[in-house]
Protein backbone atom coordinates (compact mmCIF):
# COMPACT_ATOMS: atom_id res chain seq x y z
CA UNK A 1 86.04 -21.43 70.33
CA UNK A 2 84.20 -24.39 71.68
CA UNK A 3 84.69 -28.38 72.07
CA UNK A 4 83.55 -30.88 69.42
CA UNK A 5 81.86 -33.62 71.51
CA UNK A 6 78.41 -35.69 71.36
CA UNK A 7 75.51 -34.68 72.31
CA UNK A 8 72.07 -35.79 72.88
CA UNK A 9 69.06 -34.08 73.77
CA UNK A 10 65.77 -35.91 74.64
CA UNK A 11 63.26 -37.78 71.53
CA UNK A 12 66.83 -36.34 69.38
CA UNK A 13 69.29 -38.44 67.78
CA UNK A 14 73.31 -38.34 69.02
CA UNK A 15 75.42 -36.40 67.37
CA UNK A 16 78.54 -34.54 66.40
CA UNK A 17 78.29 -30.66 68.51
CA UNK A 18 80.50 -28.25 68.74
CA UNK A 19 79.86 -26.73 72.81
CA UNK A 20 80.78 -23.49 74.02
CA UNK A 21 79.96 -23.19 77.75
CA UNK A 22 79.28 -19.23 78.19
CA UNK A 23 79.04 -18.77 81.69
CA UNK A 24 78.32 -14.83 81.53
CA UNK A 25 75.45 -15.82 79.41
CA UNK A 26 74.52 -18.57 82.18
CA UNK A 27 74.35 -20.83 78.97
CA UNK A 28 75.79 -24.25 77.39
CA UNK A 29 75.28 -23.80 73.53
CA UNK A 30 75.68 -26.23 71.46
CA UNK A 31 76.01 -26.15 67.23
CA UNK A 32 75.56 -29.61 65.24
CA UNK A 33 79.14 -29.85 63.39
CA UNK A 34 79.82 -32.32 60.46
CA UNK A 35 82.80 -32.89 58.17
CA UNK A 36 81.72 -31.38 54.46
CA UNK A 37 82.89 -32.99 50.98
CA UNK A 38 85.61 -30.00 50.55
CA UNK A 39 86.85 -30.90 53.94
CA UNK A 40 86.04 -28.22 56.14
CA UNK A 41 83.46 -27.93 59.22
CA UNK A 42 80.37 -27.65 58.30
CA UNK A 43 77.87 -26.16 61.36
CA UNK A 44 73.97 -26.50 61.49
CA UNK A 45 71.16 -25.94 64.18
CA UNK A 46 72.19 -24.24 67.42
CA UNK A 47 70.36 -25.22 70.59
CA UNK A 48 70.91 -24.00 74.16
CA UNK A 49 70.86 -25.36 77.71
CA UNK A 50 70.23 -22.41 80.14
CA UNK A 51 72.24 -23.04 83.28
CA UNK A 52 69.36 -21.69 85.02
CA UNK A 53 67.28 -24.62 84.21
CA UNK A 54 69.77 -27.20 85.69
CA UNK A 55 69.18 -28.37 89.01
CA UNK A 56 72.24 -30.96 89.04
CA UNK A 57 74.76 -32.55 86.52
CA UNK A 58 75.79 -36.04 86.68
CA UNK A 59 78.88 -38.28 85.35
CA UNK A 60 79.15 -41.89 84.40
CA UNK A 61 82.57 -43.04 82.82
CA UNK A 62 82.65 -40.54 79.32
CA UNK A 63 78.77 -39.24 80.03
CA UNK A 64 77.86 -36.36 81.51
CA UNK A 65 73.99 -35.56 82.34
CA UNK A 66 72.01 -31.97 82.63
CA UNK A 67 69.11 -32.79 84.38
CA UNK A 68 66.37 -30.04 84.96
CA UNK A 69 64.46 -29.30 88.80
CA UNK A 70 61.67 -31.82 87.57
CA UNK A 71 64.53 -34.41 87.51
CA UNK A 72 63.98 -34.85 83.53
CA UNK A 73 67.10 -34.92 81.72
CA UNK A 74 67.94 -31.77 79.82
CA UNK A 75 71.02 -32.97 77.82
CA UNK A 76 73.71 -35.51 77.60
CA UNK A 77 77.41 -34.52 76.73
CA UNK A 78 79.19 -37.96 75.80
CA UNK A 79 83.22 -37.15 76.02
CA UNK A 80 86.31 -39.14 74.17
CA UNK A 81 87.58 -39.81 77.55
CA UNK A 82 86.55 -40.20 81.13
CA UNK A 83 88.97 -37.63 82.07
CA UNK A 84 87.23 -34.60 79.81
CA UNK A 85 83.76 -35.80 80.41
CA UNK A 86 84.80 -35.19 84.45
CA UNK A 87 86.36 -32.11 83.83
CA UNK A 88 83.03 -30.92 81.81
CA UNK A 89 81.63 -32.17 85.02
CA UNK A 90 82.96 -29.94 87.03
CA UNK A 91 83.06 -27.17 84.96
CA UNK A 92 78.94 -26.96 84.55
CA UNK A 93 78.61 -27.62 88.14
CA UNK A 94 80.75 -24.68 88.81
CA UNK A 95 78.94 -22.38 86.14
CA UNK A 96 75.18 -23.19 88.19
CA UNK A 97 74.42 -20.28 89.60
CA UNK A 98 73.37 -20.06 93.01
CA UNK A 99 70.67 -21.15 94.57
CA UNK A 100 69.49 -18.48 97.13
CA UNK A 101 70.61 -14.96 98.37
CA UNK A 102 74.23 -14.43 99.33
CA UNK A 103 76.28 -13.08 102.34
CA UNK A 104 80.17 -12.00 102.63
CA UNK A 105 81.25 -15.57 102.88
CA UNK A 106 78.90 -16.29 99.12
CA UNK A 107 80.60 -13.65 97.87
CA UNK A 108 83.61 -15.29 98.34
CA UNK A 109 82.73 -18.67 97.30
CA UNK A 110 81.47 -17.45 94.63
CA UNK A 111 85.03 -15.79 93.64
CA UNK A 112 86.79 -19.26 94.66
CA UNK A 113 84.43 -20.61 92.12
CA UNK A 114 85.34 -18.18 89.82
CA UNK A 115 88.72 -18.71 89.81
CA UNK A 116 87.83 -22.67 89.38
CA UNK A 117 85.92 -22.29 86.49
CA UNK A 118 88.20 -20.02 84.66
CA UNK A 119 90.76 -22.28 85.23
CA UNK A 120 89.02 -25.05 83.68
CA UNK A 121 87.49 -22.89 80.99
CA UNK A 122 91.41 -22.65 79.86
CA UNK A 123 92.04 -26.34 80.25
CA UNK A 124 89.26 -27.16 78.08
CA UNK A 125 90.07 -24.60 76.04
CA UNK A 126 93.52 -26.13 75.72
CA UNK A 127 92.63 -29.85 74.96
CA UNK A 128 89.94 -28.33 71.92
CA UNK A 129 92.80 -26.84 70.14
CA UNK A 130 94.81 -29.82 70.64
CA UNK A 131 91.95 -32.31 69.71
CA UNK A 132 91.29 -29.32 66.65
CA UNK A 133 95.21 -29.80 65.36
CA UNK A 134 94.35 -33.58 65.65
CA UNK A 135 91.90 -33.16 63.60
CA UNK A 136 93.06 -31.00 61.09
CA UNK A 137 95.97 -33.60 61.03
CA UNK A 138 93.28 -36.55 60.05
CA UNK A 139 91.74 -35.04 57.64
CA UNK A 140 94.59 -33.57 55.36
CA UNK A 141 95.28 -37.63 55.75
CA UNK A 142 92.02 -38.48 54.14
């Protein structure tokens, strides 16, 4: 299950992706999506952001930007609403993985963050099969 949002990646056009954050993978995959003529999602090329590569994510209104240690933008997610593009937000920051070695008390953040993620994971799980009924709803419409 994933999220149908745009998406840009750099000297690419925007468009329509379907994103699946896989945080056991330490990836953010992402599968062009269109609307075929019988009606039912159509899904071409399949490109990857590797979690690894991200140094920070940033958020402006309904944007949300991967950019990579040299400071170069990796990808841009651009959300329906400021509210999801925030919760993507925080969701990537929370999949990063660590930055250096870890004690008892990064063992425990790391759980805390965990716990976060998961719990957003489901919340943006939610609001896809929502938007995905909505959808579905439009067009049976058309």
């Amino acid at each position: 299950r994933g999220q149908v949002l745009m998406a840009q990646f750099p000297g690419q056009e925007l468009d329509v992706y379907i994103a699946v954050l896989d945080p056991a993978a330490g990836s953010l995959d992402l599968q062009v999506a269109s609307v075929g003529s019988a009606g039912d999602v159509e899904r071409g090329r399949q490109s990857s952001v590797t979690l690894a590569n991200v140094a920070s994510v940033g958020h402006t209104d309904t944007a949300v930007t991967l950019l990579g240690h040299s400071g170069a933008t990796l990808c841009t997610l651009h959300a329906e609403s400021s509210g999801d593009a925030g919760a993507w937000a925080a969701t990537l920051r929370a999949a990063l993985p660590p930055s250096g070695e870890g004690d008892g008390d990064e063992v425990e953040r790391l759980r805390r963050r965990s716990r976060a993620l998961q719990e957003q994971i489901s919340s943006l799980e939610t609001e896809g099969r929502r938007r995905e009924k909505q959808l579905t709803t439009v067009m049976r419409r058309a």
